[in-house]
Structures are given as structure tokens and as C-alpha cells.
C-alpha atoms as a PDB file:
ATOM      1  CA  UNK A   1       0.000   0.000   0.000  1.00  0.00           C
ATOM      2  CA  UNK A   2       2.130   3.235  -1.314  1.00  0.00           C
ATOM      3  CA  UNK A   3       0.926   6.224   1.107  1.00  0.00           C
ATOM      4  CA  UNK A   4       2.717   9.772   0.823  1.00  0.00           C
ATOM      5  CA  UNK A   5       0.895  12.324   3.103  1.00  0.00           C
ATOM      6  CA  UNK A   6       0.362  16.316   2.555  1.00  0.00           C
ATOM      7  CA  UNK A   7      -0.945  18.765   5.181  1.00  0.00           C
ATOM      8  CA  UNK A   8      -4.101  19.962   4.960  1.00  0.00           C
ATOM      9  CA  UNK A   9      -5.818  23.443   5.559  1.00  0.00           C
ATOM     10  CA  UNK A  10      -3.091  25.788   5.739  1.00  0.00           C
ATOM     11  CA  UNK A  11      -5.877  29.073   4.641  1.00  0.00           C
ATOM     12  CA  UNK A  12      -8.465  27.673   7.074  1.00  0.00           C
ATOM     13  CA  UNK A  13      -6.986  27.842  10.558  1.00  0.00           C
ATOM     14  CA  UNK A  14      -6.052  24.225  11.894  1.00  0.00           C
ATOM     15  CA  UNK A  15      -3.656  21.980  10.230  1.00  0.00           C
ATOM     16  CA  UNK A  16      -4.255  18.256  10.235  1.00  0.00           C
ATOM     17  CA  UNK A  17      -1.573  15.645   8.601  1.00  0.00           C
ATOM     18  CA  UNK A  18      -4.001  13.928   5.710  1.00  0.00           C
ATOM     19  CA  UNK A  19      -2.146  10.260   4.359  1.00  0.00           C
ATOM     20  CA  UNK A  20      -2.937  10.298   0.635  1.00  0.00           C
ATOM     21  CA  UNK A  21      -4.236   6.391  -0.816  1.00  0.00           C
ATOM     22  CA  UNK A  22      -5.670   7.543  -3.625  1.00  0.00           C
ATOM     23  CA  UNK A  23      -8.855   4.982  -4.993  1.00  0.00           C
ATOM     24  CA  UNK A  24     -10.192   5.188  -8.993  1.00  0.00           C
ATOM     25  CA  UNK A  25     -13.545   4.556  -7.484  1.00  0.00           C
ATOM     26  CA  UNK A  26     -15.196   8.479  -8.513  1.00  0.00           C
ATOM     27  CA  UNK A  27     -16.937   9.697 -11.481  1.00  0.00           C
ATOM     28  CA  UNK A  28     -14.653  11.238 -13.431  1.00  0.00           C
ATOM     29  CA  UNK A  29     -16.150  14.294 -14.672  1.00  0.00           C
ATOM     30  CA  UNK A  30     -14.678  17.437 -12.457  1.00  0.00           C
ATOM     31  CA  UNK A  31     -17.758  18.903  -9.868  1.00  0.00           C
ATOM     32  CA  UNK A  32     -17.905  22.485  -9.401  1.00  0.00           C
ATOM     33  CA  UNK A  33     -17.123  22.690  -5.642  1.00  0.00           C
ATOM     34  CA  UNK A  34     -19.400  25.059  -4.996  1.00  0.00           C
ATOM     35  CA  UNK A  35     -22.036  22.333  -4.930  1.00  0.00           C
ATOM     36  CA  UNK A  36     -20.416  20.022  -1.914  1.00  0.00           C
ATOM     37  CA  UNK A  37     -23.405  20.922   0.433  1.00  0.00           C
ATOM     38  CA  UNK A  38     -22.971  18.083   2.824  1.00  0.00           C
ATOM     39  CA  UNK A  39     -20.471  15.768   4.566  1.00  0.00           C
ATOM     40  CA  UNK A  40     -22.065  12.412   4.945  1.00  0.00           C
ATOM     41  CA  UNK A  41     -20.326   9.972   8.036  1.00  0.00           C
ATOM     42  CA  UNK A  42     -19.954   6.413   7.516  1.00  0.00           C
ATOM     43  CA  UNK A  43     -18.451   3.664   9.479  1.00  0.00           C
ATOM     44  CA  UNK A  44     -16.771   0.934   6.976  1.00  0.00           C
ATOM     45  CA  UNK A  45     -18.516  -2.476   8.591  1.00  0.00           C
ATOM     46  CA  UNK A  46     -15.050  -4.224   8.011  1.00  0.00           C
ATOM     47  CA  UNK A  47     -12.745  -6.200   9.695  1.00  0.00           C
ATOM     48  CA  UNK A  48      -9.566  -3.682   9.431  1.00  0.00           C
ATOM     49  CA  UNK A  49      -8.459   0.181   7.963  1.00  0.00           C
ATOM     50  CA  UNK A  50      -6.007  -2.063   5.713  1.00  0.00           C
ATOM     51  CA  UNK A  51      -9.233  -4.443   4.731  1.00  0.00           C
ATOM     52  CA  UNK A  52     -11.548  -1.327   4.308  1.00  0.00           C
ATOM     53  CA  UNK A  53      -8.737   0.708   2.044  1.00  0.00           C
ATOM     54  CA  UNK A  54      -8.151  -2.297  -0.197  1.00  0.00           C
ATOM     55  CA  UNK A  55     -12.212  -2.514  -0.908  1.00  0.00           C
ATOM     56  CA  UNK A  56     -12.389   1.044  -1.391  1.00  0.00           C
ATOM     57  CA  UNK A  57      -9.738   0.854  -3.907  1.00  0.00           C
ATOM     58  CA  UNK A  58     -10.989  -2.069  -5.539  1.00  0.00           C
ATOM     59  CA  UNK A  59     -12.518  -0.961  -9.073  1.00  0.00           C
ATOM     60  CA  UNK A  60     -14.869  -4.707  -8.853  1.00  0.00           C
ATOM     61  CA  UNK A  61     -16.388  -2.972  -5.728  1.00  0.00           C
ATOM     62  CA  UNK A  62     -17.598   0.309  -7.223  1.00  0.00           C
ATOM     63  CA  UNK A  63     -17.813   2.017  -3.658  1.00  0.00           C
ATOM     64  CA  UNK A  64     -15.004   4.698  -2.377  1.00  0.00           C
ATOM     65  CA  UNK A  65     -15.206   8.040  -0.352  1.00  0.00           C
ATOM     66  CA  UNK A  66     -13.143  10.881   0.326  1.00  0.00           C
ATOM     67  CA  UNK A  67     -11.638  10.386   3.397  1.00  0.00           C
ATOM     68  CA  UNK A  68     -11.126   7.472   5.981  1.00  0.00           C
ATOM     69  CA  UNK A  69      -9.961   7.915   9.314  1.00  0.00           C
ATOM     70  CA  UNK A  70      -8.480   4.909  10.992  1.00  0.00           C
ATOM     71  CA  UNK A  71      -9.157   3.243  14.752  1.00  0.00           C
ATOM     72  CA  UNK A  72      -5.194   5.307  15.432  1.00  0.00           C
ATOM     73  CA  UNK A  73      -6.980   8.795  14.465  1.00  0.00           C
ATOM     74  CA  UNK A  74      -4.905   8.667  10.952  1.00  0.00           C
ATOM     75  CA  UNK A  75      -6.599  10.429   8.429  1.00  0.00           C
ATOM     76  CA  UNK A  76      -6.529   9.289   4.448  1.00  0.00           C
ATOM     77  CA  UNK A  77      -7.592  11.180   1.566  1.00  0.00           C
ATOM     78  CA  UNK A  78      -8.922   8.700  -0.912  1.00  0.00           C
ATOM     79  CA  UNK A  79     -10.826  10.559  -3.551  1.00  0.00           C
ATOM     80  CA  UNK A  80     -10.072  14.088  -4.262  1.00  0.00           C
ATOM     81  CA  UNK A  81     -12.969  17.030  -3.078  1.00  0.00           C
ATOM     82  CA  UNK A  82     -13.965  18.063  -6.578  1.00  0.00           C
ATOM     83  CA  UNK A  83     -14.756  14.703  -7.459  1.00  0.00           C
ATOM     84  CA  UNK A  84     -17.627  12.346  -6.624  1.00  0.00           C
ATOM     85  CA  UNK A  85     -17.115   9.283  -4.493  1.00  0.00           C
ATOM     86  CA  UNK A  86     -19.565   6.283  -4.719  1.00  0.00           C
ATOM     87  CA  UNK A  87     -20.188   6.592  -0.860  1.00  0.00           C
ATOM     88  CA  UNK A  88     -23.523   7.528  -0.409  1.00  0.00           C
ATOM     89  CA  UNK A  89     -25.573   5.103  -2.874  1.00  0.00           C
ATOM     90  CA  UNK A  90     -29.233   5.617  -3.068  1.00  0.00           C
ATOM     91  CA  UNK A  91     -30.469   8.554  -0.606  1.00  0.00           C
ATOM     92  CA  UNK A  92     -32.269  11.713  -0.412  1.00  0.00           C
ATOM     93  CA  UNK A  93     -32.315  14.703   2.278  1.00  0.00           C
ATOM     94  CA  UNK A  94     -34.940  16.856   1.796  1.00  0.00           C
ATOM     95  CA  UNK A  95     -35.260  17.944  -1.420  1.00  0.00           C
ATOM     96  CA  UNK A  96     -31.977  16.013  -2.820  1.00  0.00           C
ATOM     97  CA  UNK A  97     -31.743  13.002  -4.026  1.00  0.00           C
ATOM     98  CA  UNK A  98     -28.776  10.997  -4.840  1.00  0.00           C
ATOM     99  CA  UNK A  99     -26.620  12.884  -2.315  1.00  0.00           C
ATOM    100  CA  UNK A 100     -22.798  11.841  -3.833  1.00  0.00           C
ATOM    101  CA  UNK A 101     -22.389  14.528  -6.372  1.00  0.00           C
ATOM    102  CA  UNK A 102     -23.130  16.782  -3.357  1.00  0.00           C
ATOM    103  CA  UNK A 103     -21.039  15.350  -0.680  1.00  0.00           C
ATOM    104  CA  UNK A 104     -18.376  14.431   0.661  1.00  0.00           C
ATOM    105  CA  UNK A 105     -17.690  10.995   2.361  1.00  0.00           C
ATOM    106  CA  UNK A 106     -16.187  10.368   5.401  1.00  0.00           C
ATOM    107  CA  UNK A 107     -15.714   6.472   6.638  1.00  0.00           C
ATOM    108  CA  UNK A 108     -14.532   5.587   9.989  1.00  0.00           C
ATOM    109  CA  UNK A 109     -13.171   2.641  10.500  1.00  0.00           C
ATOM    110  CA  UNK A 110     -15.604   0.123  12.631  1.00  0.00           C
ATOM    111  CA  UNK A 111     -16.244  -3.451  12.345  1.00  0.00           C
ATOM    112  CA  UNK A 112     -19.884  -2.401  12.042  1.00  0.00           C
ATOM    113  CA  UNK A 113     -23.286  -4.362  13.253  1.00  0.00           C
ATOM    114  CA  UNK A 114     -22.558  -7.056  11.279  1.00  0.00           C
ATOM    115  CA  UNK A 115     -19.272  -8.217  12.656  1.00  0.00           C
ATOM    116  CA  UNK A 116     -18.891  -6.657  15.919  1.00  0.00           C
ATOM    117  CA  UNK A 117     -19.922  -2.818  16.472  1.00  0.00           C
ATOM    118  CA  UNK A 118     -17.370  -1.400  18.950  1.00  0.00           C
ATOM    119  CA  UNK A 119     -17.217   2.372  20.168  1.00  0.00           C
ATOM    120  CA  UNK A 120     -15.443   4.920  18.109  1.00  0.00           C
ATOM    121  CA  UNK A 121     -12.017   5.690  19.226  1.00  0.00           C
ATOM    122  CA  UNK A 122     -11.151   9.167  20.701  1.00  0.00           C
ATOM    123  CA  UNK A 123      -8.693   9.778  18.241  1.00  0.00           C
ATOM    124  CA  UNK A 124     -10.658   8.889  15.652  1.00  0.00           C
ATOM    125  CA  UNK A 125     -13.315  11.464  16.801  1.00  0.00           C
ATOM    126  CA  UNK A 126     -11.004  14.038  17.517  1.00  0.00           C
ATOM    127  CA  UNK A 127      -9.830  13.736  14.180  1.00  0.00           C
ATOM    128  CA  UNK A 128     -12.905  13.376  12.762  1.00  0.00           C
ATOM    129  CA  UNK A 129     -13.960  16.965  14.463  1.00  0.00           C
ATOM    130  CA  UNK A 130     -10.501  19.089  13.035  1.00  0.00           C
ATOM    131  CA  UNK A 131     -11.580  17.486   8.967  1.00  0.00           C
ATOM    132  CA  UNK A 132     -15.006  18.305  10.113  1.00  0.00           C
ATOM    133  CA  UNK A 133     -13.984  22.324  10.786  1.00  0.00           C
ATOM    134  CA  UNK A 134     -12.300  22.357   8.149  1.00  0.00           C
ATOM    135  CA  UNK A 135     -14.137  20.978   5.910  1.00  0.00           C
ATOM    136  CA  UNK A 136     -17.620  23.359   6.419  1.00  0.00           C
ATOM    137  CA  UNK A 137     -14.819  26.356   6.635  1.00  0.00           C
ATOM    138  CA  UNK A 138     -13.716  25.718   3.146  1.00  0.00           C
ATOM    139  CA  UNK A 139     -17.338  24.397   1.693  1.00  0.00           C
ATOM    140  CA  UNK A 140     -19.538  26.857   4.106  1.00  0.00           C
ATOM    141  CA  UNK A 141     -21.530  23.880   5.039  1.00  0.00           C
ATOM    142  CA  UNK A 142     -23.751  24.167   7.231  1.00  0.00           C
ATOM    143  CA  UNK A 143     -23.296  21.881  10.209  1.00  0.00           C
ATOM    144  CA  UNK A 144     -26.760  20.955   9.912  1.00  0.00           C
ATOM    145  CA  UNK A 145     -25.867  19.222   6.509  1.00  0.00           C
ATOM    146  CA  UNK A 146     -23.537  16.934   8.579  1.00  0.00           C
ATOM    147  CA  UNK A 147     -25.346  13.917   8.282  1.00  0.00           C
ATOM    148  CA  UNK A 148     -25.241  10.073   8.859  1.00  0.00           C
ATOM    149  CA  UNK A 149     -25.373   7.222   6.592  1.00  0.00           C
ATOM    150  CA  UNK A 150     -28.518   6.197   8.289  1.00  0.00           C
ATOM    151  CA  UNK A 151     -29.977   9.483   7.895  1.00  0.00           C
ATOM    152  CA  UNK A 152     -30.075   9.692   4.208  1.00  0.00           C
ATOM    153  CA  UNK A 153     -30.636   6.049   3.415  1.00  0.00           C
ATOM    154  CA  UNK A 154     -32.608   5.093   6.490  1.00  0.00           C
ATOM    155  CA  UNK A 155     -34.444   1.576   4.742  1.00  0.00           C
ATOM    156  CA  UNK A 156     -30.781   0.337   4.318  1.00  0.00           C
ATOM    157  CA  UNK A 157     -27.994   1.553   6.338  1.00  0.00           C
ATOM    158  CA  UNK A 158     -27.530   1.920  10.157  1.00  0.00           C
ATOM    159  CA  UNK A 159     -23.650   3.439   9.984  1.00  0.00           C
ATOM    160  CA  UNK A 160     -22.554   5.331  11.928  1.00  0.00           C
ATOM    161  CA  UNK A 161     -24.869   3.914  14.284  1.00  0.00           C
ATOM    162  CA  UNK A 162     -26.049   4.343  18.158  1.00  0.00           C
ATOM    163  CA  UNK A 163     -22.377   4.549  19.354  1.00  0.00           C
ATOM    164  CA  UNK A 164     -21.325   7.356  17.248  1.00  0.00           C
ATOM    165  CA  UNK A 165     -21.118  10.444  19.359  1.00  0.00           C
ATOM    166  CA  UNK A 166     -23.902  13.339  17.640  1.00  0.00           C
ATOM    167  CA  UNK A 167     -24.373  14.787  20.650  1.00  0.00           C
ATOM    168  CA  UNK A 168     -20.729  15.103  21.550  1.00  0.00           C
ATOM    169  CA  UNK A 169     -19.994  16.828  18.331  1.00  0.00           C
ATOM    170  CA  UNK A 170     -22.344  19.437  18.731  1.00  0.00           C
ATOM    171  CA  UNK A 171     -20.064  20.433  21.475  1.00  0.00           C
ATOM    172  CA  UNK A 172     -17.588  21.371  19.493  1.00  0.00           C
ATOM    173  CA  UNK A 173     -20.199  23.507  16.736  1.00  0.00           C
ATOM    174  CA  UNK A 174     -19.717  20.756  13.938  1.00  0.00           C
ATOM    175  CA  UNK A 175     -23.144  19.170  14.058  1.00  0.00           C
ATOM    176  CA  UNK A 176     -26.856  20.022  15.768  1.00  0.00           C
ATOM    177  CA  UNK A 177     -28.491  18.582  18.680  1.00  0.00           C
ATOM    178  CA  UNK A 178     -31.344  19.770  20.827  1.00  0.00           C
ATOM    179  CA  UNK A 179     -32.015  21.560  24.189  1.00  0.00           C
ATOM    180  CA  UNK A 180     -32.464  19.958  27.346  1.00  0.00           C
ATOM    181  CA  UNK A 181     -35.781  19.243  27.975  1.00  0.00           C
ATOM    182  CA  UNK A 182     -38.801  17.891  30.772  1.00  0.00           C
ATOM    183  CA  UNK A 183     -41.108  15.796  29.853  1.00  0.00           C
ATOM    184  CA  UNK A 184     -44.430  16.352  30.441  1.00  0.00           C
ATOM    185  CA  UNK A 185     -47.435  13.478  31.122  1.00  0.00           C
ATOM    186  CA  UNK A 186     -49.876  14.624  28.207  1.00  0.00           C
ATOM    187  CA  UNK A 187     -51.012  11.791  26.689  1.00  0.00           C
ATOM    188  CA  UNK A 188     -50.788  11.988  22.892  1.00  0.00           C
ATOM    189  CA  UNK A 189     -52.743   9.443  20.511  1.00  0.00           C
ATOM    190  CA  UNK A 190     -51.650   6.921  18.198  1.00  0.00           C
ATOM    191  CA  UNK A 191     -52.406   8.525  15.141  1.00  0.00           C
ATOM    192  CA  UNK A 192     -52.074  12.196  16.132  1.00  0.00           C
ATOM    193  CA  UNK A 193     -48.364  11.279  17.571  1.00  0.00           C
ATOM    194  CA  UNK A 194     -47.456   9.409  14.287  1.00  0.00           C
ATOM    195  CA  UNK A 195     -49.236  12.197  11.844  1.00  0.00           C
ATOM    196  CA  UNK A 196     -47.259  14.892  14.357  1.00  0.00           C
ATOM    197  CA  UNK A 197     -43.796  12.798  14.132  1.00  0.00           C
ATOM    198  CA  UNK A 198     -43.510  11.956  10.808  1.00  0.00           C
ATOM    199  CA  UNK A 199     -44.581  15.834  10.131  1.00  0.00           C
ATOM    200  CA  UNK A 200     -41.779  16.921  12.136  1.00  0.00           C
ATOM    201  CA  UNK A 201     -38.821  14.454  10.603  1.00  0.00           C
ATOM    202  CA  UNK A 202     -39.834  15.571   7.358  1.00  0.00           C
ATOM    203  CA  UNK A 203     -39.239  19.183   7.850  1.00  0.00           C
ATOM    204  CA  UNK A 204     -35.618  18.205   9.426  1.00  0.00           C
ATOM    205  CA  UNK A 205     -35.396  16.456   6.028  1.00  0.00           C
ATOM    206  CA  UNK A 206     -35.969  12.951   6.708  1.00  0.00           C
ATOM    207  CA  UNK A 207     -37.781  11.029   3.570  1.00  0.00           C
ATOM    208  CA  UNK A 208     -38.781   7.471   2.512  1.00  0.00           C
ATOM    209  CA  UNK A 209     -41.894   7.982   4.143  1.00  0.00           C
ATOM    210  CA  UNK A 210     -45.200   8.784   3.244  1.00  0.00           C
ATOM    211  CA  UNK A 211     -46.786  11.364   5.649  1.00  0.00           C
ATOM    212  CA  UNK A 212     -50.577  10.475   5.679  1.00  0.00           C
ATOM    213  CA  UNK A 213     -49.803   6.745   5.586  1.00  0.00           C
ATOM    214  CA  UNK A 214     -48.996   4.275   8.069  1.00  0.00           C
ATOM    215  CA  UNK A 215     -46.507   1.783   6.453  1.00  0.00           C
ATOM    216  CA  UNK A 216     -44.180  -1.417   7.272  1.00  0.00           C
ATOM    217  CA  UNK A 217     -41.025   1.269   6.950  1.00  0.00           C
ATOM    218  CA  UNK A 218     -41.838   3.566   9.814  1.00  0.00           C
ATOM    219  CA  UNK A 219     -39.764   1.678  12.702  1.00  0.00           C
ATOM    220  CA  UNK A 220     -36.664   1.593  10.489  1.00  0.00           C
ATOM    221  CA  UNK A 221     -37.237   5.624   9.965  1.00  0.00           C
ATOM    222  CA  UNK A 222     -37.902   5.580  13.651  1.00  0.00           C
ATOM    223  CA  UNK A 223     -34.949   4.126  14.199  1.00  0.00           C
ATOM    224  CA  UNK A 224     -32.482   5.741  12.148  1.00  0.00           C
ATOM    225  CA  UNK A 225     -33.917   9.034  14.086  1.00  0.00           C
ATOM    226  CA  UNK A 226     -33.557   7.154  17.338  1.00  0.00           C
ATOM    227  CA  UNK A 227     -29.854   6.031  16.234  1.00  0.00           C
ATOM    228  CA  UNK A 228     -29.209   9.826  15.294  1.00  0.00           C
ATOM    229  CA  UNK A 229     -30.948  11.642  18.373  1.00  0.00           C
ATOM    230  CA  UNK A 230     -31.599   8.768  21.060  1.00  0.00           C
ATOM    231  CA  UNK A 231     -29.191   6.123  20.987  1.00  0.00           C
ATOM    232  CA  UNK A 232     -29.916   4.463  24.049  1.00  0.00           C
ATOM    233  CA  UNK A 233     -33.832   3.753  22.982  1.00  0.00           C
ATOM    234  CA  UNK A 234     -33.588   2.442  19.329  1.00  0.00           C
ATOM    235  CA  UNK A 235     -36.792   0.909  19.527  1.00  0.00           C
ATOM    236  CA  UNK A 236     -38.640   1.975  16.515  1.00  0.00           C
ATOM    237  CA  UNK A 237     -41.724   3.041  18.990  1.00  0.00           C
ATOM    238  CA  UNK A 238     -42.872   6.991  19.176  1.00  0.00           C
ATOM    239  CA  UNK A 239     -42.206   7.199  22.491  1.00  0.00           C
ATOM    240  CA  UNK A 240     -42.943  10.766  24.159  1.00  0.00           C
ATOM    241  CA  UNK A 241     -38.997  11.274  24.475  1.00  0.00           C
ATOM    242  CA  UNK A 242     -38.829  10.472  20.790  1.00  0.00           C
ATOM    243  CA  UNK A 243     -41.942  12.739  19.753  1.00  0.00           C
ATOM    244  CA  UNK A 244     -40.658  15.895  22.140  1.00  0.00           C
ATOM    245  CA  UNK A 245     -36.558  15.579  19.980  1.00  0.00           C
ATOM    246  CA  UNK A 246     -38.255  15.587  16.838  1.00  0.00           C
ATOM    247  CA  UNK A 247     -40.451  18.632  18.003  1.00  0.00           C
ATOM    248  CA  UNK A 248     -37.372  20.258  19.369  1.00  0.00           C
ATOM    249  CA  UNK A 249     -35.469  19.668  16.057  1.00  0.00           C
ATOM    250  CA  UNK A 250     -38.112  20.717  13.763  1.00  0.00           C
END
């Protein structure tokens, strides 16, 4: 694996050491980078950073993103900015659909659900947080675009998943979060709570829903909210917690 490294953000205040692995895994017409809008976090659901790399790299596996940042905190720039990784696969936010040719893709490496889910290092996440900055510096993102997997393709991914710290980040201004919060003991009904919740997710910018109609797919959009917002009660259920976050956000 040949890796030479650069440094990164000298015009935008920190400086982070980026390792460059370059994959062939991006479309290859040139974006204009005025249209990176959002930064979209993934873990890689593999074994090892070495194991991850070499898929990412693989042309056969027609998947890459832009950066990866390993259990060690190393960061790798796979993909350059003004081109468009394969990271993000079928998705929409709000009005977008398709969000690759307007992100960029960040994987961390973590064996994932599938082969054993483990908590994100604290180098990784610091980081994570400094390419973060500097990335919605140089793009003016804003740090509500900074987004899960999960989020934007909530019927088929769960990355980064309940152990990736949201709330932490919005600590340190690079993501959003809600105000603390009592609950009250009104009662809410069934249909009311779904019609209010659903209402509420979609103006965050939630989708794969339908709004009037009850459906087999709202506890995995429940979920991937709960995952995002309330990790410690992923249990697809509107839960008065769950319907007071989503009133908070929206």
C-alpha cells in the first residue's frame, strides 16, 4: 500500500496531517465545488483500515469516499474534493436526491453491526472533528448538513450507528443537537403522535416515508432518528422522548 501524506488546511486555521491512498472509485467528470453541500459519516462495517482501504480501492467494488480515518486517528484522503465518491448510494435529504455529487464521504473505520460494532475511538473522533472544521470552513456547510449514513438512506444503512457520538460533536459547533428538555405526562394518541412525528422528521429532512400513511417502513425511519438523536432507545416506537426531539429539532 504506497501512502505519501500532505498537510491539509493551511488558509483555514487548523492543520491536520491527511495520508494520501488515492482509490479510482469516482466519477470522473470534475464537480464544481461550490455544490459540496454536505459531509455524509460512515463507518466501513469491516474487519480492518487495511481491509476497508483495499475494498475502497478495488474498481470490482464500485464504492469509495473521500476520506477514511483509521481506529489510530490517521486520516486518508482517498478521492479528491472536486470529485464524486460512490459513498452515499441511493439517498435523499430533503429535497436532494442521490446525495454523492453533493457530498463528501467520510468512513470511519468500525467493524460495524454485522461483525462486531465497537465504540469509536477518541482519536478517531477528535480527528474526525478538526476534517469536520475544516471541511464546512472551506465548503460553508452548514453543520446541519452533517449527516449520517442512516440518515439519508434510512431503509438500508444503520452506519454510523447508536455509538457514534452526535451529541458530543455538537459540542464542538460541527453538528446540531437539541435543548435539554422535561417531559411532560400529556397523553398523545396513536395517530395524532405518528401524523405529528412523521410531520416533524420531514421538515428536518428525513424522507422514505409517506406522511398520511402508516406503512411497514416507519420503525426503520424511527430508528435511524432514534440512532441519530436517542441512541440508548432504538426501539422503533414513538415514544414521548422520541416525539418531544423531533419537536425540538423541527
Amino acid at each position: 500500500m504506497h501512502i505519501n501524506s500532505c498537510d491539509f488546511g493551511n488558509n483555514y486555521g487548523s492543520i491536520m496531517k491527511i495520508k494520501i491512498n488515492k482509490s479510482v472509485n469516482f466519477s470522473k467528470k470534475t464537480r464544481n465545488l461550490r455544490d459540496i453541500k454536505y459531509l455524509i459519516i460512515h463507518y466501513t462495517g469491516m474487519q480492518s483500515a487495511r481491509v476497508s482501504m483495499k475494498r475502497l480501492k478495488n474498481p470490482k467494488s464500485k464504492v469509495s469516499c473521500h476520506y477514511l480515518i483509521d481506529r489510530n486517528g490517521d486520516t486518508y484522503k482517498m478521492v479528491d474534493d472536486n470529485k464524486i465518491a460512490w459513498h452515499a448510494g441511493k439517498s435523499k435529504w430533503k429535497n436532494v436526491s442521490n446525495l454523492n455529487k453533493n457530498s463528501i464521504g467520510i468512513e470511519i473505520q468500525n467493524k460495524g453491526h454485522l461483525i462486531y460494532y465497537q465504540h469509536f475511538s477518541n482519536k478517531q473522533i477528535s480527528s474526525l472533528i478538526v476534517l469536520i472544521k475544516l471541511l464546512i470552513k472551506k465548503y460553508k456547510i452548514n453543520k446541519s448538513n452533517v449527516l449520517g449514513h442512516s440518515d439519508i438512506a434510512p431503509l438500508r444503512k444503520k452506519d454510523p450507528g447508536e455509538k457514534f457520538p452526535w451529541s458530543f460533536l455538537s459540542t464542538k459547533g460541527v453538528s446540531i443537537w437539541y435543548p435539554k428538555f422535561k417531559l411532560k405526562k400529556k397523553e398523545i394518541k396513536s395517530k395524532t403522535k405518528r401524523r405529528i412525528f412523521f410531520k416533524n422528521i420531514h421538515k428536518i429532512g428525513y424522507r422514505f416515508f409517506n406522511l398520511s400513511k402508516k406503512s411497514k417502513r416507519d420503525r426503520e425511519i424511527i430508528m435511524a432518528f432514534q440512532r441519530r438523536f436517542l441512541p440508548r432507545e432504538v426501539d422503533g416506537k414513538i415514544t414521548a422522548k422520541t416525539l418531544k426531539i423531533s419537536q425540538l429539532l423541527a
